[in-house]
Protein backbone atom coordinates (compact mmCIF):
# COMPACT_ATOMS: atom_id res chain seq x y z
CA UNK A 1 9.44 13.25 7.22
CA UNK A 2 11.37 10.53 9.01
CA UNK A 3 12.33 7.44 7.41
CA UNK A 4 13.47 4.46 9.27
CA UNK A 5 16.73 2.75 9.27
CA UNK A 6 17.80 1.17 5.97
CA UNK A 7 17.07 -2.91 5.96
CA UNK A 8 19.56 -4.86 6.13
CA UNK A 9 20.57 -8.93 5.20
CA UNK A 10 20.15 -10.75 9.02
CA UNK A 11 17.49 -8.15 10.23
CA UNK A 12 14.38 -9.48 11.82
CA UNK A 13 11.19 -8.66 10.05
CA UNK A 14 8.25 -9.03 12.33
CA UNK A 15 5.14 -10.78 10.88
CA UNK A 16 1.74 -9.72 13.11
CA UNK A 17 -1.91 -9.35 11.91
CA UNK A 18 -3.23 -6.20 12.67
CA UNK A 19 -6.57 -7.03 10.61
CA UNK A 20 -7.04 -10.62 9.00
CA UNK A 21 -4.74 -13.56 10.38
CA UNK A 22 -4.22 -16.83 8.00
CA UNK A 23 -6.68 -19.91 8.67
CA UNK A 24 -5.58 -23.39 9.23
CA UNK A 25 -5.81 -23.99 5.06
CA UNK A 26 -3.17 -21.39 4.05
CA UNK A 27 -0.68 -22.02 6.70
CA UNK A 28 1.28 -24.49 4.11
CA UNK A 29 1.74 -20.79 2.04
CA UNK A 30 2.77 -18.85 5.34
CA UNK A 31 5.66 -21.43 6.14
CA UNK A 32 6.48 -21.07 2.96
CA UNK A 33 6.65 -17.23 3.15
CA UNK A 34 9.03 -17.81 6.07
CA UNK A 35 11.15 -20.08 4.02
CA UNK A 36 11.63 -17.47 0.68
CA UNK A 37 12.16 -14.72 3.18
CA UNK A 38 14.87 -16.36 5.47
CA UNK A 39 16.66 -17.46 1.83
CA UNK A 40 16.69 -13.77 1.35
CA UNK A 41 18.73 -13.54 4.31
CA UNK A 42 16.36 -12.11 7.15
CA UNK A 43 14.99 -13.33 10.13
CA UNK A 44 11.54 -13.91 10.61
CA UNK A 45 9.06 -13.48 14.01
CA UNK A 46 5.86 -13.95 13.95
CA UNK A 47 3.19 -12.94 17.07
CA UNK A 48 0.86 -15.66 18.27
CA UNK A 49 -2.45 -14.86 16.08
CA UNK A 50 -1.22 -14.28 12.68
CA UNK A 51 -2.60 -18.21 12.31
CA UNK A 52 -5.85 -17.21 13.64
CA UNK A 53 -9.10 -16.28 11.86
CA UNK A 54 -12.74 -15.76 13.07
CA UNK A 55 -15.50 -13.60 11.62
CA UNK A 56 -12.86 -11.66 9.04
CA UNK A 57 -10.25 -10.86 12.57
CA UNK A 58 -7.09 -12.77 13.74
CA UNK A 59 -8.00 -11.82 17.39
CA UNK A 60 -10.03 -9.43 19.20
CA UNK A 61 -8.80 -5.72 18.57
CA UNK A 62 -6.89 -5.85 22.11
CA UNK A 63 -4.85 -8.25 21.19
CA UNK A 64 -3.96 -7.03 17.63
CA UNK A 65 -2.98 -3.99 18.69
CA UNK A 66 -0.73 -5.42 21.47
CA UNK A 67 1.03 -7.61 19.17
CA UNK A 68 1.65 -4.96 16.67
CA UNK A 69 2.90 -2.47 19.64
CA UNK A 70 5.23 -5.72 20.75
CA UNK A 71 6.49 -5.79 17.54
CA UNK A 72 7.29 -1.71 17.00
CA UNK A 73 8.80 -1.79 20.66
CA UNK A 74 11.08 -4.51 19.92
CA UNK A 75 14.71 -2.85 19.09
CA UNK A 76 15.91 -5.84 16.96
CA UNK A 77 13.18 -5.98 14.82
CA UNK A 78 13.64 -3.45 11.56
CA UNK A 79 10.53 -4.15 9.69
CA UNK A 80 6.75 -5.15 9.99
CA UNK A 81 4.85 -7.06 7.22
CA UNK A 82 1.49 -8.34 7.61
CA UNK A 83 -0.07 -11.27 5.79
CA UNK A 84 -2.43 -9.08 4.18
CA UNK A 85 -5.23 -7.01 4.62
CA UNK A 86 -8.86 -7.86 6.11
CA UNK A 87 -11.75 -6.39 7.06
CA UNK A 88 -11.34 -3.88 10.23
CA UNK A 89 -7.91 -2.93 10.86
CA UNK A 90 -9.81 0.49 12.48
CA UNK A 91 -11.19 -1.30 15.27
CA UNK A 92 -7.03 -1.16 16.35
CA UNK A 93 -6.69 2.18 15.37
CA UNK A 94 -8.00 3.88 18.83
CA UNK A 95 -5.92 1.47 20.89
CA UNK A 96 -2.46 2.41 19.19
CA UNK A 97 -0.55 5.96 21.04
CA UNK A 98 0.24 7.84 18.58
CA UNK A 99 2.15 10.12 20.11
CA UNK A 100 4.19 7.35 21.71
CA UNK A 101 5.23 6.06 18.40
CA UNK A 102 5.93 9.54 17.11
CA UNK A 103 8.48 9.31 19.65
CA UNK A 104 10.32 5.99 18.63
CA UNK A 105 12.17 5.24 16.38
CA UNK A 106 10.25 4.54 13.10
CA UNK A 107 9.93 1.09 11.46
CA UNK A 108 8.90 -0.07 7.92
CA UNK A 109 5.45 -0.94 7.65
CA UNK A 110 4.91 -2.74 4.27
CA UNK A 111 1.52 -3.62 3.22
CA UNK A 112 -1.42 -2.79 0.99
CA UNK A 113 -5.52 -3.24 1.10
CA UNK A 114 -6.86 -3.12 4.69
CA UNK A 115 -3.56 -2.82 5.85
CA UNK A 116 -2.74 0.70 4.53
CA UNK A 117 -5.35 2.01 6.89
CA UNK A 118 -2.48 2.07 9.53
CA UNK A 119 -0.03 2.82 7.53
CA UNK A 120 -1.92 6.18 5.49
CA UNK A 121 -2.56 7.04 9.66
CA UNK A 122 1.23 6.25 10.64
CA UNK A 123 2.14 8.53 7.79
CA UNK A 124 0.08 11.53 8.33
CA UNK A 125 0.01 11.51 12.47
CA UNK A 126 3.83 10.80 12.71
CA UNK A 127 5.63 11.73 9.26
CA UNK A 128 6.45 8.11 9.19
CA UNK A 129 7.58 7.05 6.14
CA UNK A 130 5.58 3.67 5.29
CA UNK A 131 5.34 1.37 1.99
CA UNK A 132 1.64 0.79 0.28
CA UNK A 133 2.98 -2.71 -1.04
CA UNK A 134 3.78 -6.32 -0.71
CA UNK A 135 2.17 -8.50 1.75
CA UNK A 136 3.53 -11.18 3.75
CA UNK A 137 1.65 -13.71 2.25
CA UNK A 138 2.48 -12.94 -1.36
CA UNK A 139 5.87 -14.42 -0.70
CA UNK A 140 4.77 -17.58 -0.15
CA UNK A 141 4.46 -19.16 -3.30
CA UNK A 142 7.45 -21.38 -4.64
CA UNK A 143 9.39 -18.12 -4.97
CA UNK A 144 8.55 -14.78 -4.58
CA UNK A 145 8.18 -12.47 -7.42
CA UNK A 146 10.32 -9.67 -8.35
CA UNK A 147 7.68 -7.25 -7.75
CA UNK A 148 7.12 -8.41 -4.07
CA UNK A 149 11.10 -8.40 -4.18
CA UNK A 150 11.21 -5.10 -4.56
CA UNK A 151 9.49 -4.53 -1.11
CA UNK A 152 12.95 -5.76 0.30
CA UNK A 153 14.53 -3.16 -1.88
CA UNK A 154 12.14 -0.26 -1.24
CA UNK A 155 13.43 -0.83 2.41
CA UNK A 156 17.28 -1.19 1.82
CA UNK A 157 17.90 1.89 0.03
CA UNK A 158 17.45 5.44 0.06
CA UNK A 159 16.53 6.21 -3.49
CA UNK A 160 14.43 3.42 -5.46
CA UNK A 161 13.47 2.95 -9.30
CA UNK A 162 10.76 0.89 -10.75
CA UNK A 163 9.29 0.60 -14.32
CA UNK A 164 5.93 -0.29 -15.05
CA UNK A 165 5.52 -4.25 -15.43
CA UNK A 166 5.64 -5.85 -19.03
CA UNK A 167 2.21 -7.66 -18.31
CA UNK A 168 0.00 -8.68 -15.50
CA UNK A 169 -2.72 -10.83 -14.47
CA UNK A 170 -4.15 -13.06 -11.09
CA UNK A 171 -2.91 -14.92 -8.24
CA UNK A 172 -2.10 -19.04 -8.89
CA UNK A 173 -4.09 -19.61 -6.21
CA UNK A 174 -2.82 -20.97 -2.93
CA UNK A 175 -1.21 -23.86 -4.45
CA UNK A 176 2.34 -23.16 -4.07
CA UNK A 177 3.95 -25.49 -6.51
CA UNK A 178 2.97 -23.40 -8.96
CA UNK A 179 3.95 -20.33 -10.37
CA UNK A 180 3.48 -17.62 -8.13
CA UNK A 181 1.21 -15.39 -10.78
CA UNK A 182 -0.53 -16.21 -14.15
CA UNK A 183 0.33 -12.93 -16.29
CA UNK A 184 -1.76 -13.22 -19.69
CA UNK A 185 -2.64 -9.16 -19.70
CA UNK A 186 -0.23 -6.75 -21.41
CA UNK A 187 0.55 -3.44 -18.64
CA UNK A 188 -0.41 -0.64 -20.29
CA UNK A 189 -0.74 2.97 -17.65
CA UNK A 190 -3.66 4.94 -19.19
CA UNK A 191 -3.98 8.63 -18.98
CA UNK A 192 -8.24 9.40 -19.11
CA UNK A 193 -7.22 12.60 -21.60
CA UNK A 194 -5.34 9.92 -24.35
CA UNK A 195 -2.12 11.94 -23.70
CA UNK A 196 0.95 10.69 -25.13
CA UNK A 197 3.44 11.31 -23.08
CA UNK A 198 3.36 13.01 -18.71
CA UNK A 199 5.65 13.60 -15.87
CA UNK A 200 4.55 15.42 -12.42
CA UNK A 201 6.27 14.98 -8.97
CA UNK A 202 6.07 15.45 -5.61
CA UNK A 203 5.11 13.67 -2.03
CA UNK A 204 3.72 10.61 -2.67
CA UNK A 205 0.36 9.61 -0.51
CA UNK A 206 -2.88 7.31 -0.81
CA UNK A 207 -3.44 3.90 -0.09
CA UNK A 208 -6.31 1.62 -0.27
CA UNK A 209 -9.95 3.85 -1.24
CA UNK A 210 -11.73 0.98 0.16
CA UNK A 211 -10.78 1.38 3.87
CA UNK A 212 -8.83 5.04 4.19
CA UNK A 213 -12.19 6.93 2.90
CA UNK A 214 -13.75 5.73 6.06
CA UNK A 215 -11.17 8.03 7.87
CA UNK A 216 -12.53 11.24 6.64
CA UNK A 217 -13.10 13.50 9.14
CA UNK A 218 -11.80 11.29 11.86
CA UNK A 219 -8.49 11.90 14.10
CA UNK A 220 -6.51 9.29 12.68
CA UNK A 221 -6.80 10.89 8.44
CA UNK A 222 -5.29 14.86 9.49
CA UNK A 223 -4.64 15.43 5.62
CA UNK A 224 -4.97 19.46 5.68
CA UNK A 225 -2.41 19.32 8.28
CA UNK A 226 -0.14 17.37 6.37
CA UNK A 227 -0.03 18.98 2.59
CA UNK A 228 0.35 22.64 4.35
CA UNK A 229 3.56 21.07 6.25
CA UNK A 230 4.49 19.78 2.62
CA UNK A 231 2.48 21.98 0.45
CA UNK A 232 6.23 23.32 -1.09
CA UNK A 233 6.88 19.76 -2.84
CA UNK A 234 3.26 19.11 -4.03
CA UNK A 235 1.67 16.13 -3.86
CA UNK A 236 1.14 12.46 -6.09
CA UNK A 237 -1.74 10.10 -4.86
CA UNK A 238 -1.47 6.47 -5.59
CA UNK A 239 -4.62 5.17 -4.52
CA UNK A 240 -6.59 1.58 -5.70
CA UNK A 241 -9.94 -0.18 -4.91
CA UNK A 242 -11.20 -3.75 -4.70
CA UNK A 243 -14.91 -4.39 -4.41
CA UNK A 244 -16.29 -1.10 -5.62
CA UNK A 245 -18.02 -0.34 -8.44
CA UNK A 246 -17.29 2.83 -10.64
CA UNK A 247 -20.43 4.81 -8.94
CA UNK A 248 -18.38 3.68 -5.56
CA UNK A 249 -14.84 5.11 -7.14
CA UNK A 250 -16.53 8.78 -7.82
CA UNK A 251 -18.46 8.75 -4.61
CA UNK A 252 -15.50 8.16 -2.97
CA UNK A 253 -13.33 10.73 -4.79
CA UNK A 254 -15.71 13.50 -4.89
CA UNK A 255 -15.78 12.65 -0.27
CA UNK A 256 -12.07 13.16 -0.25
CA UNK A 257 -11.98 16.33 -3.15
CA UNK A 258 -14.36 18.10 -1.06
CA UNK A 259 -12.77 16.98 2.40
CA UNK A 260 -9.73 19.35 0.81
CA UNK A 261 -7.54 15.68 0.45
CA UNK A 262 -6.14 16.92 -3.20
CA UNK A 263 -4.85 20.38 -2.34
CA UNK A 264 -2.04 20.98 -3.76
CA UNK A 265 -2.23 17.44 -5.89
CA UNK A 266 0.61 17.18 -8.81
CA UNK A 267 -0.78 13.92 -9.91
CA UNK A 268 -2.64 11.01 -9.64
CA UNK A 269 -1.76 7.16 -9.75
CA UNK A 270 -5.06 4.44 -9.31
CA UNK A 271 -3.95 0.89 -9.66
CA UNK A 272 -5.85 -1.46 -12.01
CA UNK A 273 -9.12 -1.67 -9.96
CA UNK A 274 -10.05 -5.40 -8.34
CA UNK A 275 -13.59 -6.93 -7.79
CA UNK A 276 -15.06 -3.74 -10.21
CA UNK A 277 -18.36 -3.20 -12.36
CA UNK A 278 -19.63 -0.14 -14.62
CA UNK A 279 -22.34 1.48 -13.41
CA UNK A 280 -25.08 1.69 -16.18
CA UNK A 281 -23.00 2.56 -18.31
CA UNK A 282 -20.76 4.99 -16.46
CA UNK A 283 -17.41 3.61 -16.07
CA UNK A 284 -13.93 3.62 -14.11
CA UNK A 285 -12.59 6.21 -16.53
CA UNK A 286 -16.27 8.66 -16.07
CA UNK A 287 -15.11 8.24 -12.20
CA UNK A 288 -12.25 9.50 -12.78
CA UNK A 289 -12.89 12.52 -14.97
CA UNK A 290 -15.53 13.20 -12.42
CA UNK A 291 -13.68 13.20 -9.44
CA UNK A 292 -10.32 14.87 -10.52
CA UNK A 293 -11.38 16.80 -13.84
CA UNK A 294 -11.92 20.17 -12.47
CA UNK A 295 -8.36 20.00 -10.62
CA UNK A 296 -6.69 19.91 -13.98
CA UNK A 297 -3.82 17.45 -12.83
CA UNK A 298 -2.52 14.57 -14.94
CA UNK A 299 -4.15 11.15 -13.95
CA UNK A 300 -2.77 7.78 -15.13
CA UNK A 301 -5.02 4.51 -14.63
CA UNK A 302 -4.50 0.96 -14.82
CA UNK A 303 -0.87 1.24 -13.02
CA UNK A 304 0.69 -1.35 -11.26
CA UNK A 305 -1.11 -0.64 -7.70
CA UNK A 306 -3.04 -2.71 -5.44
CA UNK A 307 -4.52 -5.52 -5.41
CA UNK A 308 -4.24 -6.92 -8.89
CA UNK A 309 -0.68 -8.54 -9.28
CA UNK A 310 2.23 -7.28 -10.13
CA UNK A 311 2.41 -4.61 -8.16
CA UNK A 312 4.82 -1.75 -7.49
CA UNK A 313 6.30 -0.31 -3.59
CA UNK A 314 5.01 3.08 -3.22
CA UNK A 315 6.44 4.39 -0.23
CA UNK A 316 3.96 7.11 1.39
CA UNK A 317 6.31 10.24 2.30
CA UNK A 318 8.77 9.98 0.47
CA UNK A 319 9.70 12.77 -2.76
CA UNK A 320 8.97 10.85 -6.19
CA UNK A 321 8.73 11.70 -9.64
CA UNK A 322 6.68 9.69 -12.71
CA UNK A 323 7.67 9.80 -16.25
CA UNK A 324 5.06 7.98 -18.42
CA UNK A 325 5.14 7.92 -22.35
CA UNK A 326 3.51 5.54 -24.60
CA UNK A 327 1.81 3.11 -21.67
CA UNK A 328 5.14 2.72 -19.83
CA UNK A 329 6.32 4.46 -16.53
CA UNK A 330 9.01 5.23 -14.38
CA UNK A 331 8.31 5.74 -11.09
CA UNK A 332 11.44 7.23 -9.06
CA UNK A 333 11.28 7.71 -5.10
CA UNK A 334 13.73 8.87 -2.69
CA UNK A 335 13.90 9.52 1.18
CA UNK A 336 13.62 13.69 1.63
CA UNK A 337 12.95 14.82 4.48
């Protein structure tokens, strides 16, 4: 596994929009972004269509994928975040060489939703080490969160710790004088079996169901490959959804259990589901059961994943370990290669 180069305060962090760019509306919330960030202490660049949106895209896949290889090719620049996900990041997919950025030097790649179908690809075609987390665009309220902070840390150091948040809830909306999330939910990790208290480790993998399901048995998702190169350390999936229902959820999972994706599985982490519905009756915790039941692994459910704020950096390749007990978890990660 390679990890790229630790971030540091003055590096450039490249801002492109390999799926959905930000309309003329939200561009207020972008500069903003750019403001919070620079206070951080880094340097911003953004490619020409992140402020571009038409039917779901920032710009035709050509272009996307140009802009994302201009930002990967470009020594100063350390890390790539995008302002969030979309709708068809794989159209870019088949216009990306692989192999030639197996050969470079790796970069961060920091997103979640649509995004982490690059980054689950980047991961398992060239054991590059990249973070299902933060968007761009959820620093651009009037300051960013420590959860989306922690993307900045995830980055800057080879061994990271985070708890499970306190309490969570929705986004403010896009006006940016107020606060950047309204928590009124207490966190509380679930584990479908009521057990009190769980720890499992290993590789950590998984990104959004939504778009990295559509990879099965495609060029760009070689799972087998990659948990018999790192079968020895076992493996924890973090995975979350937004818009499907819990009939979606254990179509989905039983697709990837019987595409071989949870050999050698330690564990399983699924972030508190957005835009979801029971399905007569048959819920997110039946999907769950269903799909992972028979491998006899620990599962915990409603963790801080996704796209329903706060959210923790789970950093695809790298060694962690989770210790839940009573609702609460630590989730510890560090670069092995």
């Amino acid at each position: 596994m390679r990890f790229p180069e630790l971030l540091r305060c003055g590096d450039t962090i490249g801002v492109c929009a390999p799926s959905a760019g930000v309309p003329e509306n939200l561009h207020t919330r972008l500069d903003q972004a750019i403001s919070n960030v620079e206070a951080l202490g880094y340097k911003v660049m953004e490619t020409a269509s992140v402020r571009h949106r038409i039917k779901c895209v920032s710009a035709d896949a050509q272009t996307r994928a140009d802009e994302f290889w201009a930002l990967y090719d470009n020594p100063s620049v350390t890390a790539i975040i995008p302002p969030w996900g979309g709708e068809f990041l794989m159209d870019v997919l088949p216009l990306l060489d692989f192999a030639r950025l197996a050969e470079l030097a790796p970069k961060w790649i920091c997103g979640y939703s649509d995004m982490t179908t690059l980054t689950f690809a980047l991961t398992l075609l060239c054991d590059i080490a990249t973070i299902h987390g933060s968007n761009f665009m959820n620093m651009g309220y009037a300051h960013i969160h420590e959860s989306d902070r922690t993307a900045f840390e995830a980055m800057s150091a080879p061994r990271i710790v985070q708890h499970s948040a306190p309490d969570w809830g929705d986004y403010a909306g896009g006006d940016i004088s107020k606060n950047i999330y309204s928590f009124t939910n207490e966190s509380r990790w679930k584990p479908p079996d009521g057990s009190r208290q769980l720890s499992f480790e290993g590789r950590m993998i998984g990104g959004c169901m939504d778009t990295i399901c559509k990879l099965i048995g495609t060029c760009y998702a070689p799972v087998s490959d990659f948990l018999e190169k790192y079968k020895d350390d076992g493996f924890i999936w973090t995975l979350e959804s937004c818009e499907m229902s819990a009939a979606d959820i254990y179509r989905s999972l039983w697709h990837m259990k019987i595409a071989g994706w949870f050999q050698y599985c330690n564990g399983v982490l699924y972030g508190r589901p957005a835009g979801y519905s029971d399905t007569q009756g048959f819920t997110l915790t039946d999907a769950l059961e269903s799909g992972f039941g028979e491998l006899n692994v620990p599962i915990l459910y409603d963790a801080d994943i996704g796209h329903v704020p706060p959210q923790m950096q789970i950093i695809n390749g790298a060694y962690g370990r989770v210790e839940y007990l009573d609702g609460r978890a630590t989730v510890t990660q560090e670069m092995r290669a």
